[in-house]
Every structure is written in structure tokens, then in C-alpha cells.
C-alpha atoms as a PDB file:
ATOM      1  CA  UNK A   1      82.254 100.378  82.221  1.00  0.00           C
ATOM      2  CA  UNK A   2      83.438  99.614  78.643  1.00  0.00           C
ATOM      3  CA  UNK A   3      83.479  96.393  77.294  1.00  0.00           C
ATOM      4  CA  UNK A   4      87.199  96.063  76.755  1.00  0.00           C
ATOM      5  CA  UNK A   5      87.339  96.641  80.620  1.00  0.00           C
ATOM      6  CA  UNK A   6      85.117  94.230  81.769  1.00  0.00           C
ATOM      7  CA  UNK A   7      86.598  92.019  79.434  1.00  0.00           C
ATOM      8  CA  UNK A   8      89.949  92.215  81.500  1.00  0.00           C
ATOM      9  CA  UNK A   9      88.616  92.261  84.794  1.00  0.00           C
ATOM     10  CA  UNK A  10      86.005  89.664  84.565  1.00  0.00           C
ATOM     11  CA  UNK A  11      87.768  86.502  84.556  1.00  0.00           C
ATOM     12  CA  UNK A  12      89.679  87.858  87.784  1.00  0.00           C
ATOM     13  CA  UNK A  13      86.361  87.789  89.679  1.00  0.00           C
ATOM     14  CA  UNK A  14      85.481  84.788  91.887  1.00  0.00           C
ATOM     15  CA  UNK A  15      83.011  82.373  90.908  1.00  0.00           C
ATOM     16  CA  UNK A  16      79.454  83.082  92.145  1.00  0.00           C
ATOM     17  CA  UNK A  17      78.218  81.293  95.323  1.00  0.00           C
ATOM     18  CA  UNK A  18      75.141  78.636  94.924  1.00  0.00           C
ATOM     19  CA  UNK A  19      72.755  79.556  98.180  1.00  0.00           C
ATOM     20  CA  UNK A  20      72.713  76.840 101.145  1.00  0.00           C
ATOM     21  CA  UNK A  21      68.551  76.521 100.135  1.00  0.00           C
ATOM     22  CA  UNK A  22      68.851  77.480  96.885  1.00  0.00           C
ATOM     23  CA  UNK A  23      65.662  79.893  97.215  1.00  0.00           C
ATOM     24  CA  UNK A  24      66.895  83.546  97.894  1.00  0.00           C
ATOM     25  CA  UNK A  25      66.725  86.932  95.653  1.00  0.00           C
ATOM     26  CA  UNK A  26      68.763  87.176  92.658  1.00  0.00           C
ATOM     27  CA  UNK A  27      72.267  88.298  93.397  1.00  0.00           C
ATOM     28  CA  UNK A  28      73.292  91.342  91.958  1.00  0.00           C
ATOM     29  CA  UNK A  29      75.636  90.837  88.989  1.00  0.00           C
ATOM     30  CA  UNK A  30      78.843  91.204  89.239  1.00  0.00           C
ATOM     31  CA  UNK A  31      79.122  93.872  86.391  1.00  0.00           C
ATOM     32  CA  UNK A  32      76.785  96.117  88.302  1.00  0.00           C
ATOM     33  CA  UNK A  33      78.830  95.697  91.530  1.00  0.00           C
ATOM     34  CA  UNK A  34      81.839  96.371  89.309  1.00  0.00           C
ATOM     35  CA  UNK A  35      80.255  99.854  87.946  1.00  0.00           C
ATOM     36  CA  UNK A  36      79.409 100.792  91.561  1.00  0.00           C
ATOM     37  CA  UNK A  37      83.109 100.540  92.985  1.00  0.00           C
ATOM     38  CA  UNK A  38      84.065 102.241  89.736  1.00  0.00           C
ATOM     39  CA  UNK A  39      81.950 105.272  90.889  1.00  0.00           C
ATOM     40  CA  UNK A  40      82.927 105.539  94.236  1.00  0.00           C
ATOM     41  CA  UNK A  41      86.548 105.102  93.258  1.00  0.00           C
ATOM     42  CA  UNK A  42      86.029 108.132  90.914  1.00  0.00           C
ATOM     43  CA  UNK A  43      83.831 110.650  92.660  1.00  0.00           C
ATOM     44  CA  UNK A  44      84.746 109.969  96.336  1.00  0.00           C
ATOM     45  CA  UNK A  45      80.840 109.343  97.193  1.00  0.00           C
ATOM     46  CA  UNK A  46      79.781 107.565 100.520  1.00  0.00           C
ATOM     47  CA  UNK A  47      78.629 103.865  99.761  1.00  0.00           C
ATOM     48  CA  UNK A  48      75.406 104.709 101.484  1.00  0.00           C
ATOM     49  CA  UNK A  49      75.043 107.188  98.161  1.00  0.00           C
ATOM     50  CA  UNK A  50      74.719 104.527  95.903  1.00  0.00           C
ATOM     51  CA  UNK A  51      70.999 103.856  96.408  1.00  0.00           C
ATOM     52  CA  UNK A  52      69.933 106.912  94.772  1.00  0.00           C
ATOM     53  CA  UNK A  53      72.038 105.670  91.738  1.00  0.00           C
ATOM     54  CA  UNK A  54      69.868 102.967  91.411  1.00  0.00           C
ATOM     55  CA  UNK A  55      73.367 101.565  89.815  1.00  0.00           C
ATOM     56  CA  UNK A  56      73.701  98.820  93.020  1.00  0.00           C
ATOM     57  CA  UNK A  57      72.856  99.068  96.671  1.00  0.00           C
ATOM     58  CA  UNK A  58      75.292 100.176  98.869  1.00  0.00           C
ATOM     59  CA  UNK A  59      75.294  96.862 100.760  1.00  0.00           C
ATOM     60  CA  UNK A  60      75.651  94.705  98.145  1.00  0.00           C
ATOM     61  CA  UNK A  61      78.706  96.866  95.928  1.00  0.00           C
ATOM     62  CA  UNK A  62      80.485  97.228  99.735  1.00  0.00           C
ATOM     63  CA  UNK A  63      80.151  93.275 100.273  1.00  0.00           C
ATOM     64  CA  UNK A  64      81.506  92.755  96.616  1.00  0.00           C
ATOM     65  CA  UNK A  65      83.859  95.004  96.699  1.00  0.00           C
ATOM     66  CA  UNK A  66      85.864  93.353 100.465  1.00  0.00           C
ATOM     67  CA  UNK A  67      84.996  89.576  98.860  1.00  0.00           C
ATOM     68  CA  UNK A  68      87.473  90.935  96.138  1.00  0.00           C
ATOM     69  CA  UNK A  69      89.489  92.938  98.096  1.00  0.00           C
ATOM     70  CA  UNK A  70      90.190  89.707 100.213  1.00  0.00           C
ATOM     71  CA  UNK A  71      90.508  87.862  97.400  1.00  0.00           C
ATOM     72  CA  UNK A  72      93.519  90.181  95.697  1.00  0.00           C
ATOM     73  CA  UNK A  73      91.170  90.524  92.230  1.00  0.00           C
ATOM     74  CA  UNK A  74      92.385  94.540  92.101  1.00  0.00           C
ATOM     75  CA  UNK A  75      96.049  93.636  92.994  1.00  0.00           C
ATOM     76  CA  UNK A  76      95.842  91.435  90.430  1.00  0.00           C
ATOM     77  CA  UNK A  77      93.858  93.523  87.645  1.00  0.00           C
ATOM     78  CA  UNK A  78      96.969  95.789  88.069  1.00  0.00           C
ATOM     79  CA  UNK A  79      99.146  92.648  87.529  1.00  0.00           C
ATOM     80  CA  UNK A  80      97.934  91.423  84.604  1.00  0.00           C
ATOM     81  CA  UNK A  81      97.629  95.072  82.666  1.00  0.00           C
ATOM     82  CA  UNK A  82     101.483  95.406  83.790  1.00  0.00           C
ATOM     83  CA  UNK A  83     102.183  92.223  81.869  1.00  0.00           C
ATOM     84  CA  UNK A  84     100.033  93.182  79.125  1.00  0.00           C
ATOM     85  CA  UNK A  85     101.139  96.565  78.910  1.00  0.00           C
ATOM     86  CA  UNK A  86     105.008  94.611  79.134  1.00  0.00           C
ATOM     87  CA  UNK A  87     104.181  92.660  75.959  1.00  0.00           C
ATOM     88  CA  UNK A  88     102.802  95.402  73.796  1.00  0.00           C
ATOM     89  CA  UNK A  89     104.810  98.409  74.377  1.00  0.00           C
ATOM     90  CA  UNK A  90     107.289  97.426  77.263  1.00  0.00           C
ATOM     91  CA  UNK A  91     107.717  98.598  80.408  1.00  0.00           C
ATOM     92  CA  UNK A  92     111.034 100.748  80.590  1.00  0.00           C
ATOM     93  CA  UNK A  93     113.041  99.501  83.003  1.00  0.00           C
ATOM     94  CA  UNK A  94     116.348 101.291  82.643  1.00  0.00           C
ATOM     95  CA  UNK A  95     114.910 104.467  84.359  1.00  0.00           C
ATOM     96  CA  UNK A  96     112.516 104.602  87.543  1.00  0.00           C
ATOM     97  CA  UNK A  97     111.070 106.975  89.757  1.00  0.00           C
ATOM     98  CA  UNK A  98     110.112 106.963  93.197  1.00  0.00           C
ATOM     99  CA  UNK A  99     108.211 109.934  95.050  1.00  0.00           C
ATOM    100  CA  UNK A 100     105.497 110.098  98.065  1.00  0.00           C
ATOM    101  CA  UNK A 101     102.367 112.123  98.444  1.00  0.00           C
ATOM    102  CA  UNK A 102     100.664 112.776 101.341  1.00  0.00           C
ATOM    103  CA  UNK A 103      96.868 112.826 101.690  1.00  0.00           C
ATOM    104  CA  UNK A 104      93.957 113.659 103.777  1.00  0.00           C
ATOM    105  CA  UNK A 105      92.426 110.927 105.964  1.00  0.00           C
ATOM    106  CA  UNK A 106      90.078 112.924 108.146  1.00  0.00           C
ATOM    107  CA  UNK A 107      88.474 109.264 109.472  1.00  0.00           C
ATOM    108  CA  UNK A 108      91.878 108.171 110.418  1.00  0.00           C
ATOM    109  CA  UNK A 109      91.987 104.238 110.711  1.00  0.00           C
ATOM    110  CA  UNK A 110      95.413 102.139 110.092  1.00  0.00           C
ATOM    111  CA  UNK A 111      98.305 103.377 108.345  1.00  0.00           C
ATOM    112  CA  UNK A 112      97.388 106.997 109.238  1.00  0.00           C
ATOM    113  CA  UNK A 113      99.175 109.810 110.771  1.00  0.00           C
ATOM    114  CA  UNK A 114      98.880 113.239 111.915  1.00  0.00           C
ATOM    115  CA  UNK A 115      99.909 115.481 108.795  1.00  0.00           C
ATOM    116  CA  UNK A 116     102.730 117.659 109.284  1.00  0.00           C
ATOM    117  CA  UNK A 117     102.092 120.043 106.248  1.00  0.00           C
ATOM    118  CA  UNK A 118      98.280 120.142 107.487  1.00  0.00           C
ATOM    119  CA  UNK A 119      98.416 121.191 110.916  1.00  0.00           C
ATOM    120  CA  UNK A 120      99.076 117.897 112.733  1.00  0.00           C
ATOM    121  CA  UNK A 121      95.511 116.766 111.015  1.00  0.00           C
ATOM    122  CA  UNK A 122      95.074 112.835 110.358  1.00  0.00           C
ATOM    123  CA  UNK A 123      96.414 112.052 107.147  1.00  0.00           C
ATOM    124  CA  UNK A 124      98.034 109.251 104.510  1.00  0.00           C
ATOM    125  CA  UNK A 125     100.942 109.417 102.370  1.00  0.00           C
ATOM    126  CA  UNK A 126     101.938 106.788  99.909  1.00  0.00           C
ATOM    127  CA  UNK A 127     104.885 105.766  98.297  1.00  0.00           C
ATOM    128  CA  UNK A 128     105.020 105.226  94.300  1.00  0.00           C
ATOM    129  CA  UNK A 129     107.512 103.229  92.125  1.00  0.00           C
ATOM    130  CA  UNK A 130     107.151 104.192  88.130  1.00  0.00           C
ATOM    131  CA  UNK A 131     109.056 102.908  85.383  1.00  0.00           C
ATOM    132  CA  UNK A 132     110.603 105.684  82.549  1.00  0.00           C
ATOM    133  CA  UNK A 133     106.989 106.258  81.087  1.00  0.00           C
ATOM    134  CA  UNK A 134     105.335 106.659  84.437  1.00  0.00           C
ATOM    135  CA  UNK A 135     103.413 103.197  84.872  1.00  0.00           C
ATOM    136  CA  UNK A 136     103.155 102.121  88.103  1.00  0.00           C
ATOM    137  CA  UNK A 137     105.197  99.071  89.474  1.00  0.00           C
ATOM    138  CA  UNK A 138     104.668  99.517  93.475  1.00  0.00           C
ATOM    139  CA  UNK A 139     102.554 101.614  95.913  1.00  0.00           C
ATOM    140  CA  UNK A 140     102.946 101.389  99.810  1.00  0.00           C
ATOM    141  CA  UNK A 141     101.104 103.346 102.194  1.00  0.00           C
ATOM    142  CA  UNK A 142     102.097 104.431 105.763  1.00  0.00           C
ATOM    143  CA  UNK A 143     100.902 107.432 107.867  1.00  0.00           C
ATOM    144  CA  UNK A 144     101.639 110.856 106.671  1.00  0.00           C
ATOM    145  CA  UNK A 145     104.067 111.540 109.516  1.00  0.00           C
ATOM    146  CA  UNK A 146     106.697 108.976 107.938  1.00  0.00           C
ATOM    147  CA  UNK A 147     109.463 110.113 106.050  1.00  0.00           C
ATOM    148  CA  UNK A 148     109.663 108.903 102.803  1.00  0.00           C
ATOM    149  CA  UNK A 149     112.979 107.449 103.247  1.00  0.00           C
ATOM    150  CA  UNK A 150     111.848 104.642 105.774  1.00  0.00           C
ATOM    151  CA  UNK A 151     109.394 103.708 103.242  1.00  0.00           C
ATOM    152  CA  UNK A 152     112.282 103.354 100.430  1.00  0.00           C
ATOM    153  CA  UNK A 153     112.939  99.287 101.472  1.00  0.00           C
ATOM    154  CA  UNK A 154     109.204  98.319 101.139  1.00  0.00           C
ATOM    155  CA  UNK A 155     108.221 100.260  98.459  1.00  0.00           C
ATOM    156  CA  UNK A 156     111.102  98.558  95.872  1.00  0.00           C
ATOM    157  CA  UNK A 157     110.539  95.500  97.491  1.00  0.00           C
ATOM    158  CA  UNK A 158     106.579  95.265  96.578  1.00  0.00           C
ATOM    159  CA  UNK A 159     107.142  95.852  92.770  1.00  0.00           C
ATOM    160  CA  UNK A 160     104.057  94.016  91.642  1.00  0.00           C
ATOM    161  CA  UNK A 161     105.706  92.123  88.430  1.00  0.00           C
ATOM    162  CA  UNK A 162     109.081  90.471  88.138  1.00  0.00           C
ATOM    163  CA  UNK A 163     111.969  92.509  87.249  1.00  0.00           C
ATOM    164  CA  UNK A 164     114.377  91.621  84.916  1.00  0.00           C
ATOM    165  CA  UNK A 165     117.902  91.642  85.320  1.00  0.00           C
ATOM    166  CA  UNK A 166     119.410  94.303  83.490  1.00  0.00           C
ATOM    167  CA  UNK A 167     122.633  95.269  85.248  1.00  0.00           C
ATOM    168  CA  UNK A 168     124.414  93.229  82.673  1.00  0.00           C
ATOM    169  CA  UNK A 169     123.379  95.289  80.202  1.00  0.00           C
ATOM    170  CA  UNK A 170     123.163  98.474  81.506  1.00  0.00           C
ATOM    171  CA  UNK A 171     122.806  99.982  85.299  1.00  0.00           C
ATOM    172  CA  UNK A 172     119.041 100.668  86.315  1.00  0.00           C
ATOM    173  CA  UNK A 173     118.663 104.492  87.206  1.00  0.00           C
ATOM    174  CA  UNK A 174     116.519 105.397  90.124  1.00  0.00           C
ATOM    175  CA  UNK A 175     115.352 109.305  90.404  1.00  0.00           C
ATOM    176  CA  UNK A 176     114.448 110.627  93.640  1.00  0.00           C
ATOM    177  CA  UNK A 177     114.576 114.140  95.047  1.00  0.00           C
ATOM    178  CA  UNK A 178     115.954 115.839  98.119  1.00  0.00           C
ATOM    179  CA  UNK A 179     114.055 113.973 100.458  1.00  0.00           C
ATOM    180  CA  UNK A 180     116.119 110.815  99.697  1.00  0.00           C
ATOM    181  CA  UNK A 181     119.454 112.423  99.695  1.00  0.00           C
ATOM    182  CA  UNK A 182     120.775 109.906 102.531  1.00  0.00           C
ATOM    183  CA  UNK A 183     123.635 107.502 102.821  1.00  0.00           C
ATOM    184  CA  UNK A 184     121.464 105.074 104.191  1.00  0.00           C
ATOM    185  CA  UNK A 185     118.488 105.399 100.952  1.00  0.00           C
ATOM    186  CA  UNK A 186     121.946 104.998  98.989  1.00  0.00           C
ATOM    187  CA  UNK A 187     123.583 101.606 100.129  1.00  0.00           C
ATOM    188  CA  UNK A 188     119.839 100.478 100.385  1.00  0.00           C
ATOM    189  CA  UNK A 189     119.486 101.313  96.899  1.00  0.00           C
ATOM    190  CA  UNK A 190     122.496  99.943  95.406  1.00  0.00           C
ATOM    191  CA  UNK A 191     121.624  96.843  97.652  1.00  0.00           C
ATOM    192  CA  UNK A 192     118.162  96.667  94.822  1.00  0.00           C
ATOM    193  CA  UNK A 193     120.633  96.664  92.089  1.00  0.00           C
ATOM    194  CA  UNK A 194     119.770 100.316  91.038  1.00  0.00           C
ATOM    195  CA  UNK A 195     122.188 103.255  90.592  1.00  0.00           C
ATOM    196  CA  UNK A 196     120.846 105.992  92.740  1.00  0.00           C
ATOM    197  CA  UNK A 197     120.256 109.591  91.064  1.00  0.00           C
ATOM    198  CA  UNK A 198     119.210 111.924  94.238  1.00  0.00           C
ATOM    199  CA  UNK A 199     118.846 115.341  93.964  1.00  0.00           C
ATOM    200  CA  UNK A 200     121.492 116.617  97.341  1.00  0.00           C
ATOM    201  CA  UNK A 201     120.124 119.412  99.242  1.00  0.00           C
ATOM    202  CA  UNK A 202     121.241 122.616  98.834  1.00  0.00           C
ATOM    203  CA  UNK A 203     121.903 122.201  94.850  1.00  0.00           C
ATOM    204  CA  UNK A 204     120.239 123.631  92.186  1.00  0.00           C
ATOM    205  CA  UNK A 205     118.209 121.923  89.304  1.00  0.00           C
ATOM    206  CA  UNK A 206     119.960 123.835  86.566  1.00  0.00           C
ATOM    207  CA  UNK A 207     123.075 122.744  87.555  1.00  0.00           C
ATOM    208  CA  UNK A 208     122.050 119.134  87.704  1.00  0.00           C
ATOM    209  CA  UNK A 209     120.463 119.549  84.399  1.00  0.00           C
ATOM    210  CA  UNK A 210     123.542 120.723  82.885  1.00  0.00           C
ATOM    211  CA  UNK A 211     125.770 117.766  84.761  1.00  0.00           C
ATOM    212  CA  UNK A 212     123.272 115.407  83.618  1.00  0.00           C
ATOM    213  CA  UNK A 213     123.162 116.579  79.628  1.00  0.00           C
ATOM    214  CA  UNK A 214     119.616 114.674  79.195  1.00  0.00           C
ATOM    215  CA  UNK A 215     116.254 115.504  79.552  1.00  0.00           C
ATOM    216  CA  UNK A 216     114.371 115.430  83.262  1.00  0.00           C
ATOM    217  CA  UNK A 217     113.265 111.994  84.154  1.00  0.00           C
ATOM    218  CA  UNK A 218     112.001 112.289  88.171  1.00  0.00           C
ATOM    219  CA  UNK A 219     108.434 114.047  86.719  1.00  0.00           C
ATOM    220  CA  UNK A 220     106.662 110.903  85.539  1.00  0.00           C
ATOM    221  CA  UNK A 221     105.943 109.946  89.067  1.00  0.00           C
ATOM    222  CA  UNK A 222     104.652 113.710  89.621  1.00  0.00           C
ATOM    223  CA  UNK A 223     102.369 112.965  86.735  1.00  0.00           C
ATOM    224  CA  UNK A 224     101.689 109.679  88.000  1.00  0.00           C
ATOM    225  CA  UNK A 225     100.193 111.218  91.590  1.00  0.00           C
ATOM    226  CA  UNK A 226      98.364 113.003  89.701  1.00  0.00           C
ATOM    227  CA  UNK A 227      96.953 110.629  87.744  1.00  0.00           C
ATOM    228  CA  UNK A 228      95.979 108.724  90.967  1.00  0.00           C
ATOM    229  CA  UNK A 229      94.306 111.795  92.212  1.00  0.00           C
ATOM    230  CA  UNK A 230      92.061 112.678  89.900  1.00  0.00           C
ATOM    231  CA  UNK A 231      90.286 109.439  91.882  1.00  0.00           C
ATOM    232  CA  UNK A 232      88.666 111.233  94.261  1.00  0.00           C
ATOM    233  CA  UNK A 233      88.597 108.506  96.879  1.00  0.00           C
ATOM    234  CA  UNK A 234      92.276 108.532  97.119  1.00  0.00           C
ATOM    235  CA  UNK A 235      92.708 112.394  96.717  1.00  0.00           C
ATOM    236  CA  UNK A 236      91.203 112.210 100.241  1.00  0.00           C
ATOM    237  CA  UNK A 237      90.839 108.639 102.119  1.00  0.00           C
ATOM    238  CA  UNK A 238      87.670 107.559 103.052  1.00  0.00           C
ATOM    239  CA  UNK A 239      88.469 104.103 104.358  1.00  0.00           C
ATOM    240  CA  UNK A 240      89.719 103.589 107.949  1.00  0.00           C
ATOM    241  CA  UNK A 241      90.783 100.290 106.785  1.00  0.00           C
ATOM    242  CA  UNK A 242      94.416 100.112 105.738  1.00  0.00           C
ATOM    243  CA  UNK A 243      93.550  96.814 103.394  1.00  0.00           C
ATOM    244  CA  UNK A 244      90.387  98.525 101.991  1.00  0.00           C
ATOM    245  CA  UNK A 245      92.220 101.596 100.743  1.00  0.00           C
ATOM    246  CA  UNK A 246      95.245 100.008  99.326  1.00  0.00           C
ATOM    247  CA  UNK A 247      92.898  98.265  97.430  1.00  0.00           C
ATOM    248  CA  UNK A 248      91.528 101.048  96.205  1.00  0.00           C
ATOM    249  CA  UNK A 249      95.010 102.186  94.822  1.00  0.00           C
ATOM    250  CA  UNK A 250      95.283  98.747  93.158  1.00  0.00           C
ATOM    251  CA  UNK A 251      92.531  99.110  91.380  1.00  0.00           C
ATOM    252  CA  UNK A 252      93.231 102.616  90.230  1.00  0.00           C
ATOM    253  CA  UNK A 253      97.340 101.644  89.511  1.00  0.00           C
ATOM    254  CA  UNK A 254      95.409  98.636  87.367  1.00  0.00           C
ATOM    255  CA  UNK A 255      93.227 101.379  85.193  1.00  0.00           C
ATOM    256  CA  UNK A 256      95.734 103.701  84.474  1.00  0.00           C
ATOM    257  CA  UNK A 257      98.205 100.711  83.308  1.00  0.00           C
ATOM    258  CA  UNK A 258      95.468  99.152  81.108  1.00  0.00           C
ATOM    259  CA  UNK A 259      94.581 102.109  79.760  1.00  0.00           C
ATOM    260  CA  UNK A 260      98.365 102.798  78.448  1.00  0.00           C
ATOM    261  CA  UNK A 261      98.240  99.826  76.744  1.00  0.00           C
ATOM    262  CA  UNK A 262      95.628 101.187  74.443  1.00  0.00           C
ATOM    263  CA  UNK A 263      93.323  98.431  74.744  1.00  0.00           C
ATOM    264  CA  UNK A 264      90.181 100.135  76.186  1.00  0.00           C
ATOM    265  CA  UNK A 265      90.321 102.579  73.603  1.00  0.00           C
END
């Protein structure tokens, strides 16, 4: 982990406990824990495959890792690189994109669903809220058999930072593609304050291009997925716990923001 990383995140941890008898083995710092969640995040490994890492045990990075996962430290790693990434380059909020992406969850657990591109097999999707630039503001996750209409409400209702009212100034744009293209998705939209720009069914993208006159805005959150991806614990879910996981997008949402603001560089 780099210093300007741990730098960030350390102050977010919680304070370590003093043993009832005070006589017990040293506890594992938190640093190491840290580096262990890191690696599972990144290559998908079992936790039980940390002790040939000699990096942490696998009991003590798991423990570490729900203590902070109850706690909200990755929700709010993500919350503080939004603000910090707000106050050096500014977080674009005149455009946003929203898209899902479904994933494999072959252990099932909550917020699961049988797949229906995947042959009814158990699987995840999530729901992701960008700003122009492709930083992520919100993430919800529901099984992979919901459409990611119903998921429209929650997912612009958990935007992680406070918004700023802009519809003074000028209307907030929200992209979304063919899969939105509802009446409902549009009065809920409009109820958020944002001007709706769906992509109807049926019509073609070089006639919207030429409508529109401006360059394509809706593939930031494309990049964004795949951003999220290259995580290999959330390219396929691991966790049958619905809290556990979600954390695990927090924490990666909170690494790609902090790295845009070009402080771990």
C-alpha cells in the first residue's frame, strides 16, 4: 500500500482495543490487515489463501476487515476522496450517468438472483451513479433478476456526498440507455431534480448523436464498470453477505476516486 494511501485511510480506522488482562499476543497492525483486504479485493483470492502470503492470517484480515465494515470506514474512505477529489478538481455535476452490471455470485447469499443472461445461474447486478468524468457518487446492489429501472429511486437517493443545487443555474442531465426508457424512470427522475436523457427503444445512436450536436456522455459509467472490475472480487462475488460485498464496492468506489485526485501518485 503506498504511503499517500495509508495516509488517507488511516485516521478512518477505529482505535485499537486494550485486552480485558492485558497479557495476549500482539495484534496484528492495522496496516498489514489493510494490505491483506487490499489483495483479496484485487485478485479475488479466498481469505483462507492469505496464510501462504505470510502478508496477515486469514482470521485476523477477515475479523478486521467486518470490525470496519460495521463500522462504515470503506463507505467513508469513498466519502472523504469524493470531497477531496470535489476541492481539487471538482466533481461535474451538470452531467451524470447511471448504468447496471450484472455479475456472477455462484455462492448466492442476500441481494442475489438467478441471472437471466447466464442461464438462470445465481448472480448480482449493481447499480452505478457517475458524475461527467466518471467518479462514482452511488452504488446499490440487488439480485441480477431486477430490472434496472426499480433500482433507479435508490440508487439517486444513496449519492454518498451532498449535491448541490444547480437547477438555478443550469438543469442537471442524467444519461441512461434503453433500459430506462419508461414514463415511470421519467417523472421519478424529474422528481430528483434531473432532466432525463434516455436513449427510446427502437432509435438509433446516430440519429441521437446528430439531435444532440455534442459529444457522447452515457460511456463514463461503461468505463467506470470497468474500472470496478478489474477488482476481481467484484468481477465475480465471493461474499454471501449482502453488507460484506457492498463494502467491498465502497472500498473500491473510494480507490478509484482518490486516485483521480492525483494524490497517490
Amino acid at each position: 500500500m503506498p504511503e499517500e494511501l495509508w495516509a488517507q485511510m488511516e485516521p478512518l480506522l477505529l482505535p485499537r482495543p486494550q485486552h480485558p488482562l492485558g497479557c495476549h499476543n500482539p495484534r496484528v497492525s492495522d496496516r498489514a490487515a489493510m494490505n491483506a483486504i487490499l489483495l483479496v479485493l484485487r485478485t479475488g483470492m479466498q481469505w483462507n489463501a492469505l496464510k501462504a502470503t505470510g502478508v496477515c492470517s486469514s482470521s485476523s484480515a477477515y475479523r478486521r476487515f467486518r470490525e470496519w465494515c460495521d463500522a462504515g470506514v470503506f463507505l467513508e474512505f469513498w466519502q472523504q476522496g469524493l470531497l477531496a477529489y470535489d476541492a481539487l478538481k471538482g466533481i461535474d455535476w451538470s452531467w451524470l450517468a447511471m448504468d447496471g452490471a450484472m455479475t456472477k455470485a455462484p455462492l448466492g447469499g442476500g441481494k442475489t438472483g438467478p441471472n437471466p443472461t447466464d442461464r438462470g445461474k445465481g448472480g448480482t447486478k449493481r447499480s452505478t451513479l457517475t458524475d461527467a468524468a466518471g467518479i462514482p457518487l452511488a452504488i446499490e446492489v440487488a439480485g441480477a433478476n431486477r430490472h434496472d429501472m426499480k433500482l433507479t429511486a435508490a440508487t439517486l437517493a444513496g449519492i454518498v456526498v451532498k449535491r448541490p443545487d444547480l437547477r438555478r443555474e443550469a438543469p442537471q442531465g442524467l444519461c441512461l440507455d434503453k433500459g430506462y426508457d419508461y414514463d415511470e424512470v421519467r417523472a421519478l427522475v424529474a422528481a430528483f431534480g434531473f432532466t432525463a436523457h434516455i436513449r427510446t427503444r427502437g432509435e438509433e445512436a446516430a440519429a441521437i448523436k446528430r439531435e444532440a450536436g455534442d459529444k457522447a456522455r452515457r460511456w463514463v459509467v461503461e468505463r467506470t464498470h470497468s474500472w470496478l472490475n478489474r477488482c476481481r472480487r467484484i468481477l465475480v462475488r465471493w461474499e454471501k453477505r449482502a453488507d460484506t460485498y457492498l463494502a467491498m464496492l465502497h472500498l473500491a468506489c473510494g480507490l478509484i476516486t482518490w486516485r483521480a485526485t492525483g494524490l497517490l501518485e
